[in-house]
C-alpha atoms as a PDB file:
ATOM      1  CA  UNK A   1     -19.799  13.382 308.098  1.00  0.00           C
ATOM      2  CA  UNK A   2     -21.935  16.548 308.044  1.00  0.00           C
ATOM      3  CA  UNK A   3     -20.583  19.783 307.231  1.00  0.00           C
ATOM      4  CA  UNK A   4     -20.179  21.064 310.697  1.00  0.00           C
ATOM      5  CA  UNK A   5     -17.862  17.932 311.452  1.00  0.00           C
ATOM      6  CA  UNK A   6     -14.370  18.779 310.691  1.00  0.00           C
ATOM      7  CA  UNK A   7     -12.111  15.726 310.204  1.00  0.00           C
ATOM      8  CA  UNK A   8      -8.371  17.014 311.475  1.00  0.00           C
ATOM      9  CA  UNK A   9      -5.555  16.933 309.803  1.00  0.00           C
ATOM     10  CA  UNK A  10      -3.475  14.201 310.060  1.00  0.00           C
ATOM     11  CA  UNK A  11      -0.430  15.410 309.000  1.00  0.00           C
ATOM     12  CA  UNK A  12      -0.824  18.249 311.792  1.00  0.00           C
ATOM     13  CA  UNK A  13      -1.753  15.360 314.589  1.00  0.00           C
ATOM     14  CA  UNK A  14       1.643  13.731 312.768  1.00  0.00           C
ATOM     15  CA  UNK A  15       4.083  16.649 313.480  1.00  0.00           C
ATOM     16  CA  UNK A  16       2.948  17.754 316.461  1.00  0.00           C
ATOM     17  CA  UNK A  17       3.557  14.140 318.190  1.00  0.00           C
ATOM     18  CA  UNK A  18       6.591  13.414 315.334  1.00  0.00           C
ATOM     19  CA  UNK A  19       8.150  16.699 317.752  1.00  0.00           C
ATOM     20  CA  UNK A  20       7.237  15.718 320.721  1.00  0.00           C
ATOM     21  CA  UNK A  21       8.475  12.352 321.186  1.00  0.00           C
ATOM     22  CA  UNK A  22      11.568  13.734 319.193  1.00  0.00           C
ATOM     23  CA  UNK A  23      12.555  15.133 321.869  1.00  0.00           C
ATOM     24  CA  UNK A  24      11.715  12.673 324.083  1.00  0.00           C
ATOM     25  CA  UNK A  25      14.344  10.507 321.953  1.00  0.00           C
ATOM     26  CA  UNK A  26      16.635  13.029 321.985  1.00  0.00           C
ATOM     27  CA  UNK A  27      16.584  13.113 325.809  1.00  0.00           C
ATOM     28  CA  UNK A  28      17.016   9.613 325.833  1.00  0.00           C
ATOM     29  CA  UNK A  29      19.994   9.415 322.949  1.00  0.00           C
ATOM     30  CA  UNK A  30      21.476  12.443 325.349  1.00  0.00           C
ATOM     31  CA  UNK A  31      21.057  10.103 328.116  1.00  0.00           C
ATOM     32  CA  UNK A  32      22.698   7.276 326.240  1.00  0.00           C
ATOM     33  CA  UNK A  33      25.535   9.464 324.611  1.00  0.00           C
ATOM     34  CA  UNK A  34      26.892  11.279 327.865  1.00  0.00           C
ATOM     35  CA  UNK A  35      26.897   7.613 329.991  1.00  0.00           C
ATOM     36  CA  UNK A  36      29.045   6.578 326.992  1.00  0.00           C
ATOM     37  CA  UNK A  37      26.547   3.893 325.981  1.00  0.00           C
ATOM     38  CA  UNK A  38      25.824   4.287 322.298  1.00  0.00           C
ATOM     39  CA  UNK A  39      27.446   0.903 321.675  1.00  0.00           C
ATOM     40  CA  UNK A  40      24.938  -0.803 323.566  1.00  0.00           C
ATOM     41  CA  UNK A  41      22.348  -1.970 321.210  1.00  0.00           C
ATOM     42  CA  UNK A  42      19.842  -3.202 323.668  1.00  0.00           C
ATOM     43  CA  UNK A  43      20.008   0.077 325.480  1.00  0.00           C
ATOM     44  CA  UNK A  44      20.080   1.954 321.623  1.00  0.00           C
ATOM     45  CA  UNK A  45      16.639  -0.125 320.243  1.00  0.00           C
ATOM     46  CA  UNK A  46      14.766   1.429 323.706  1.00  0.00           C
ATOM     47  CA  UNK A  47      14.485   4.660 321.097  1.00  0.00           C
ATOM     48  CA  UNK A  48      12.221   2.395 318.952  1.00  0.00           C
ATOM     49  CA  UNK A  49      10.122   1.582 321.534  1.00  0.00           C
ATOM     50  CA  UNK A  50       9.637   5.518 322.627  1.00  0.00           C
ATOM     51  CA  UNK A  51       8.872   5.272 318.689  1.00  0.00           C
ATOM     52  CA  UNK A  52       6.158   2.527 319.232  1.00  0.00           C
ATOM     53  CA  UNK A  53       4.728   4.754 322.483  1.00  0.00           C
ATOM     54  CA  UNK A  54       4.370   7.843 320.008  1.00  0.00           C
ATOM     55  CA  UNK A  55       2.896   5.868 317.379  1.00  0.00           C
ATOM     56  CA  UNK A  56      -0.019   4.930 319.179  1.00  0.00           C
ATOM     57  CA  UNK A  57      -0.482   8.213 321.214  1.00  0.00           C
ATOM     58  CA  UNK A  58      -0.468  10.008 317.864  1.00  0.00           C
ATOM     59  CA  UNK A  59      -3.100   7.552 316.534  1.00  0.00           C
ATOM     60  CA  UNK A  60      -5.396   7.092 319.306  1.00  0.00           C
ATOM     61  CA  UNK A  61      -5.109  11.288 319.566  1.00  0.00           C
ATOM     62  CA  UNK A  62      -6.193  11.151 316.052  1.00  0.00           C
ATOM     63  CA  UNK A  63      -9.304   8.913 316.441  1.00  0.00           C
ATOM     64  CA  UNK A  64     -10.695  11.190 319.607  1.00  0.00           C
ATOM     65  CA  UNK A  65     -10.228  14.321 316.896  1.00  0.00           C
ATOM     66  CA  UNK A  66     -12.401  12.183 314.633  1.00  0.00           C
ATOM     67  CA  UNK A  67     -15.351  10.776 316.468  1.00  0.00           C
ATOM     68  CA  UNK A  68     -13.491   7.475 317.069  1.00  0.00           C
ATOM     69  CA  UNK A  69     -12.715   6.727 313.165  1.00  0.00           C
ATOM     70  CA  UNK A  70      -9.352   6.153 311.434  1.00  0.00           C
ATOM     71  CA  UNK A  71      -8.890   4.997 307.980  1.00  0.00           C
ATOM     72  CA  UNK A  72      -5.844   2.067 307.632  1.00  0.00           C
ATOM     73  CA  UNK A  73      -4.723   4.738 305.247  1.00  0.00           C
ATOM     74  CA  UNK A  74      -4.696   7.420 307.302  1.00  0.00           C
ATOM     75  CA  UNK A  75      -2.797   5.738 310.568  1.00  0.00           C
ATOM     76  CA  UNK A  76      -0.528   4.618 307.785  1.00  0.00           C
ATOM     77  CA  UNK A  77       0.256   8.163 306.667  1.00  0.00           C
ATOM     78  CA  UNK A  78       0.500   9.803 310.302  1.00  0.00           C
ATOM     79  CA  UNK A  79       2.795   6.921 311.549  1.00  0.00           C
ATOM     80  CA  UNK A  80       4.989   7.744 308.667  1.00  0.00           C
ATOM     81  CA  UNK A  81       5.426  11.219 308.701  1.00  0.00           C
ATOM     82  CA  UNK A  82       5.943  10.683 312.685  1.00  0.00           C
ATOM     83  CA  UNK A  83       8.528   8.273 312.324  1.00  0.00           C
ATOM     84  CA  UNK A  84       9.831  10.651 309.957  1.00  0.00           C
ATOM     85  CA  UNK A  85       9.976  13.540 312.356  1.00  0.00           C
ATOM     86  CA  UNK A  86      11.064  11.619 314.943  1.00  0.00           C
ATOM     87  CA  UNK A  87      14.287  10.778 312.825  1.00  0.00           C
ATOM     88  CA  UNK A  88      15.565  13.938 311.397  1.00  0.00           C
ATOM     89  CA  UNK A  89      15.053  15.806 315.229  1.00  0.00           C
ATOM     90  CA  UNK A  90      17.430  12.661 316.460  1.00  0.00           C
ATOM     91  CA  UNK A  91      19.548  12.428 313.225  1.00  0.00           C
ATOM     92  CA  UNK A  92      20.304  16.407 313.686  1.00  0.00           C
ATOM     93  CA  UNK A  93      20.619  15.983 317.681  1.00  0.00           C
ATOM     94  CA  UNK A  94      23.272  13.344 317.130  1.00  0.00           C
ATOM     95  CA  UNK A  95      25.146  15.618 314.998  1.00  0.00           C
ATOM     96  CA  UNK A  96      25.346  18.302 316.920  1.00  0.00           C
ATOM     97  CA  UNK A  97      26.311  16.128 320.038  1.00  0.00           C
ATOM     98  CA  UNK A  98      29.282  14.326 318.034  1.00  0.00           C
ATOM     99  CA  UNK A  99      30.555  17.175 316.054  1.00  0.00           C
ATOM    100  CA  UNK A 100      29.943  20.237 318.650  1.00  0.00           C
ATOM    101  CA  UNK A 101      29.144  18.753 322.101  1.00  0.00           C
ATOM    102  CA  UNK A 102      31.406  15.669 321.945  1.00  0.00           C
ATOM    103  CA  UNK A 103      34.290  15.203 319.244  1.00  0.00           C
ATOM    104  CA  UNK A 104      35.238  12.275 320.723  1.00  0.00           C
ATOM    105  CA  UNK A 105      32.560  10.530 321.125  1.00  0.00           C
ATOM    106  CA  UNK A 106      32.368   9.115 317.652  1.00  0.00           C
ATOM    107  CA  UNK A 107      36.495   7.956 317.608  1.00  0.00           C
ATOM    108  CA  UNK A 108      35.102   6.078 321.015  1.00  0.00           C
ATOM    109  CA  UNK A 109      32.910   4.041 319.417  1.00  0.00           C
ATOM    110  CA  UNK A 110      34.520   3.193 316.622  1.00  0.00           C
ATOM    111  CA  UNK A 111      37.651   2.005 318.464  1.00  0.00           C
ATOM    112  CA  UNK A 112      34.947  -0.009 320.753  1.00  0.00           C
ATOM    113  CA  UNK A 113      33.885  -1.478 317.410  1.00  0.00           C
ATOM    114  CA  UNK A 114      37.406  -2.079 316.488  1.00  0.00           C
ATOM    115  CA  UNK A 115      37.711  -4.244 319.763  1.00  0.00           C
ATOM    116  CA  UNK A 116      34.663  -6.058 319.119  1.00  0.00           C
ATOM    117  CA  UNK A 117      35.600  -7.094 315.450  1.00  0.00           C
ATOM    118  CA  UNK A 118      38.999  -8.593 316.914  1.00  0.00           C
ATOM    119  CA  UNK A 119      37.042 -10.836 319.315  1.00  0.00           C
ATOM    120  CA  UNK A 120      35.498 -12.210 316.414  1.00  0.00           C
ATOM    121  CA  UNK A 121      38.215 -13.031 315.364  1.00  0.00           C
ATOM    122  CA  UNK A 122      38.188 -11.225 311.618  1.00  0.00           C
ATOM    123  CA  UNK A 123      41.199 -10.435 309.873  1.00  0.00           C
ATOM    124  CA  UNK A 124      43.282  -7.089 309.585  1.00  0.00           C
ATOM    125  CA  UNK A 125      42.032  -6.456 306.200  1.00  0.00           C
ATOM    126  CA  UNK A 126      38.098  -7.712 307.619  1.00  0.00           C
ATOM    127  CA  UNK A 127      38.543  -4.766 310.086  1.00  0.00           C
ATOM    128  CA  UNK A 128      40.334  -2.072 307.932  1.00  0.00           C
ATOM    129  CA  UNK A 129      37.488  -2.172 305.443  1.00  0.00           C
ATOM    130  CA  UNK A 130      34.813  -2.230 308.837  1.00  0.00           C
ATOM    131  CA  UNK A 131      36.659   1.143 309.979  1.00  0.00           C
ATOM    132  CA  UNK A 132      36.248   2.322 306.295  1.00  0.00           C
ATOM    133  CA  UNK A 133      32.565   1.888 306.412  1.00  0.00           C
ATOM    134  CA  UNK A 134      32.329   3.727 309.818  1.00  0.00           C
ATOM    135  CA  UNK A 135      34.497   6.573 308.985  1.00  0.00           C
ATOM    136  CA  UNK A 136      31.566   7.529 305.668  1.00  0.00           C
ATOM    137  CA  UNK A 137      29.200   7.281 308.214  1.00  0.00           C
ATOM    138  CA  UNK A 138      29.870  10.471 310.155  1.00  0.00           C
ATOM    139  CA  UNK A 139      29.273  13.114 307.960  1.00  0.00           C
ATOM    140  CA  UNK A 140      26.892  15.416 308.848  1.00  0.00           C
ATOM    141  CA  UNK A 141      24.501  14.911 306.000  1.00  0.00           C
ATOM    142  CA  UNK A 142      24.897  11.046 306.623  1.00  0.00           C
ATOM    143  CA  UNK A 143      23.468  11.261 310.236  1.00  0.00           C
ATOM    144  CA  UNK A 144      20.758  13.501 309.303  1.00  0.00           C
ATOM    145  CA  UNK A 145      19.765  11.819 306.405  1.00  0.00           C
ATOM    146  CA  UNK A 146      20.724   8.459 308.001  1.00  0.00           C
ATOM    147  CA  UNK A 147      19.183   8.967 311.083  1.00  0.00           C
ATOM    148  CA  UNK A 148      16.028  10.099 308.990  1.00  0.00           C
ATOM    149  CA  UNK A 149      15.419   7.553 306.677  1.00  0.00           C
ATOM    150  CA  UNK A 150      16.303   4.080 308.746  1.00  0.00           C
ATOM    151  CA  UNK A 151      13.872   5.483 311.451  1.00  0.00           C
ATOM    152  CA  UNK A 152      11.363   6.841 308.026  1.00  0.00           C
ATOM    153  CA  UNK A 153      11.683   2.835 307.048  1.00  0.00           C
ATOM    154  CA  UNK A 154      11.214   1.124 310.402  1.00  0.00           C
ATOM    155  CA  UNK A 155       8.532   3.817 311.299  1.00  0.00           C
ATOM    156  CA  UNK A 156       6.398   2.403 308.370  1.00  0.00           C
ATOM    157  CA  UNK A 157       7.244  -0.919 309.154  1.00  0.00           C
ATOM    158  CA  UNK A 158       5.714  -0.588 312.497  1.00  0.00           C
ATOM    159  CA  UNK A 159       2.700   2.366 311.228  1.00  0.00           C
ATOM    160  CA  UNK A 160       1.404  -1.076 308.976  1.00  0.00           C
ATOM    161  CA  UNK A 161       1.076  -2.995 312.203  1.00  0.00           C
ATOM    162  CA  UNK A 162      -0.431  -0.542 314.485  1.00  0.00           C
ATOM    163  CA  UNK A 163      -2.492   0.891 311.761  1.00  0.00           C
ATOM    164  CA  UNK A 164      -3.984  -2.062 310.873  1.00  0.00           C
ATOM    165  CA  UNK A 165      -4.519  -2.862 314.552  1.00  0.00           C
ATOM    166  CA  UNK A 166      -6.267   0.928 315.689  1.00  0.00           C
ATOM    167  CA  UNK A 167      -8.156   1.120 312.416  1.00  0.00           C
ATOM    168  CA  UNK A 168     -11.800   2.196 313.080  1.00  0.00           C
ATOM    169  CA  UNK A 169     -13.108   2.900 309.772  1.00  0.00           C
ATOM    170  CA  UNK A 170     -16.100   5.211 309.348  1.00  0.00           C
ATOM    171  CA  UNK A 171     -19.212   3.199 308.039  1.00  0.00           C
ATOM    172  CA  UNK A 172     -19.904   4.271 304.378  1.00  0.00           C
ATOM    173  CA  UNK A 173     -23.355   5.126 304.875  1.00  0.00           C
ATOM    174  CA  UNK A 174     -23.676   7.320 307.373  1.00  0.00           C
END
């Protein structure tokens, strides 16, 4: 790399596509959430694969910055902080929606959660503790942090794979 090449930053390629297929997501959640079909995990994972989509846009962005090279290292890192990005704007958008926009919306879920656990067929005390669990999850500071970290964790998951696959190292002797 000669001095008048600048390599970009990929933490700036990272938050500029973490925010905006954030808000994609959070379009899509909004979507989801006002059709009163959060409980539908099929429909729920298609987030993950608008996470996917931004993962590679980010990364294939950052290779046309720099000449057509990416380190593993370096997809690793921008997929992360994405993914990272991507959670907290969706962790904070689902707490305003359920504690502003819709109050209800979380008591909905739960009681369709309630109804799935007794077609199971699990006992009172099987579905007392489930509601118990549910009820610490909707704290404000729980969905942001929640939100954040599962997406932080399945982010990297998938930033190893895609890294590994858009990798275009630049030769050492050049």
């Amino acid at each position: 790399m000669t001095l008048s090449e600048k390599q970009p930053s990929v933490a700036s390629v990272a938050l500029k596509y973490g925010a905006i297929f954030g808000l994609i997501g959070i379009i899509y959640q909004a979507i989801i959430m006002i059709a009163d079909l959060g409980d539908n995990r099929w429909l729920s994972s298609v987030a993950y694969i608008i996470l996917i989509i931004g993962l590679v846009v980010a990364m294939k962005n950052y290779k046309e910055l720099n000449f057509g090279y990416m380190s593993y290292g370096q997809g690793l890192g921008l997929g992360t902080l994405l993914s990272a990005v991507f959670g907290f704007f969706t962790g904070i958008f689902t707490w305003i929606y359920t504690s502003f926009v819709d109050t209800g919306y979380m008591g909905r879920i739960i009681e369709k959660q309630r109804e799935q656990m007794i077609e199971q067929g699990l006992s009172d005390e099987q579905i007392d503790a489930g509601m118990a669990m549910a009820q610490n999850f909707q704290g404000p500071l729980t969905m942001i942090l929640g939100g954040t970290v599962i997406t932080l964790i399945i982010g990297f998951i998938l930033s190893l794979i895609i890294a590994a696959v858009m990798k275009n190292s630049r030769p050492e002797f050049e």
